[in-house]
Protein backbone atom coordinates (compact mmCIF):
# COMPACT_ATOMS: atom_id res chain seq x y z
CA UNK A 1 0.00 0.00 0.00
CA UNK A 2 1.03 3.39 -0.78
CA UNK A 3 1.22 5.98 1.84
CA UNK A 4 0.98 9.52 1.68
CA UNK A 5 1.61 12.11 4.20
CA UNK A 6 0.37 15.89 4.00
CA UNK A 7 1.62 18.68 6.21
CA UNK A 8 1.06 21.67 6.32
CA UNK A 9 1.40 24.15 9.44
CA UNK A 10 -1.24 22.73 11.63
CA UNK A 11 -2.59 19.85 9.86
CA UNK A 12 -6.37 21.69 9.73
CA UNK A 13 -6.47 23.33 6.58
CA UNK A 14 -5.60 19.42 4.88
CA UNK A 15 -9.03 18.01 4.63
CA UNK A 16 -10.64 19.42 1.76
CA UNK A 17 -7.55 18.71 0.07
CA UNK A 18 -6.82 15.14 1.09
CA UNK A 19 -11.11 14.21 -0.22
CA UNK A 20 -10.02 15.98 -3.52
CA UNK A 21 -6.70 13.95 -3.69
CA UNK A 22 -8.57 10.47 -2.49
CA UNK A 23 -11.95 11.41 -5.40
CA UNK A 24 -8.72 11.53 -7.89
CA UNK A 25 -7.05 8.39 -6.68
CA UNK A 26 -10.74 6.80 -6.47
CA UNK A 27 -10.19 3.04 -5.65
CA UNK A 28 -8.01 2.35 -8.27
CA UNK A 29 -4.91 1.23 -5.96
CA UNK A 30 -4.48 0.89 -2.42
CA UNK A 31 -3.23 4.38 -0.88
CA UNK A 32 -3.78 5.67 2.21
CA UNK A 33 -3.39 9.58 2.36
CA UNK A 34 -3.34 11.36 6.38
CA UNK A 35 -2.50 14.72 7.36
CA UNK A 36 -0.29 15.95 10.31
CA UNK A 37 1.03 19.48 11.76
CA UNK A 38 4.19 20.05 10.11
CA UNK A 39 5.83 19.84 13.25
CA UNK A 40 5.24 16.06 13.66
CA UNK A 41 6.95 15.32 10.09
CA UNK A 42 10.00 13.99 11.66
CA UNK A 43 8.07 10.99 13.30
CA UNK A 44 5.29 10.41 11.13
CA UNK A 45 6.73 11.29 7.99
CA UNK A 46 9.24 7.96 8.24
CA UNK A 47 6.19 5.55 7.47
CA UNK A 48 5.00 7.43 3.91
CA UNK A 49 6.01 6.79 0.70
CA UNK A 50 5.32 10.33 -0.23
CA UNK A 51 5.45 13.77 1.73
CA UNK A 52 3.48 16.22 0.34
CA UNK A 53 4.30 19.72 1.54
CA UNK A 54 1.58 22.72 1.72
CA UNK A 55 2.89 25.95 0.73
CA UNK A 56 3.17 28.14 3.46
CA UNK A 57 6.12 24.84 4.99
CA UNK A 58 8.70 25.57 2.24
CA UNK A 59 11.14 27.08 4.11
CA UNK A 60 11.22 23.86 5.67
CA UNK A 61 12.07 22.36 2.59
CA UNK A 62 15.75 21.92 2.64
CA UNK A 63 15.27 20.15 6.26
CA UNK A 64 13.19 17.86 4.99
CA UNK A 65 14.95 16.56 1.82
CA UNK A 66 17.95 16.33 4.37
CA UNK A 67 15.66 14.26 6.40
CA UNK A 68 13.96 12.00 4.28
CA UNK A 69 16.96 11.55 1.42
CA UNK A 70 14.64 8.45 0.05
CA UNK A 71 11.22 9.36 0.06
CA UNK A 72 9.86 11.86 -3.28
CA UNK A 73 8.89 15.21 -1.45
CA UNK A 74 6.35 17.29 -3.70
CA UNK A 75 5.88 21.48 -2.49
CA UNK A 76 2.76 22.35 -3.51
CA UNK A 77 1.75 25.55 -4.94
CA UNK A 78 -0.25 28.09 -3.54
CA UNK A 79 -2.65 27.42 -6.68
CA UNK A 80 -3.03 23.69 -5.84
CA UNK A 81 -3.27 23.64 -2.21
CA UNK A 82 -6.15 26.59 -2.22
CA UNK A 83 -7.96 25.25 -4.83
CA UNK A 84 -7.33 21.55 -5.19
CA UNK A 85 -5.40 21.47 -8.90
CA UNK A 86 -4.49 18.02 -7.95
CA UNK A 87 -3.13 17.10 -11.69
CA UNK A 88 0.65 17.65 -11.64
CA UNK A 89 0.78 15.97 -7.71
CA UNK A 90 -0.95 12.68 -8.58
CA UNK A 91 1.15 12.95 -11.74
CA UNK A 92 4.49 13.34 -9.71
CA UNK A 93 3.70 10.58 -7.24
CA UNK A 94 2.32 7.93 -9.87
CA UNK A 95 -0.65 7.11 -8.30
């Protein structure tokens, strides 16, 4: 199963988001998708396949990669996050 983590700065702001990302994924493959504060990235980010970033965390950026050297880390705009342009994300993760 695929995981996918989303953070963003206090994990609220996620949900619409993660039920546009799961309608896109629809039951095609097995993927679970959660979202956590940013600050809890560094423990719950180790069990996802994929970290997706919200926009307003990229100056975290650098830590992360630093962090998680093997798992594919995808910033999202401020155009996708606000209004759910999922397209180039599911593209970049393969799901």
């Amino acid at each position: 199963m695929t995981t996918i983590g989303l953070f963003c700065t206090t994990g609220l702001s996620t949900a619409l988001l993660i039920q546009a990302l799961k309608e896109q994924v629809g039951d095609q493959k097995a993927v679970a998708i959660h979202s956590a504060p940013f600050s809890e990235i560094f423990m719950s980010g180790k069990g996802c396949d994929y970290l997706l970033l919200a926009p307003h965390t990229r100056f975290n950026l650098e830590k992360v990669t630093a962090a998680f050297p093997d798992k594919k880390i995808v910033l999202l705009t401020e155009e996708e996050f606000r209004f759910r342009h999922l397209e180039r994300i599911v593209k970049e993760i393969n799901i």
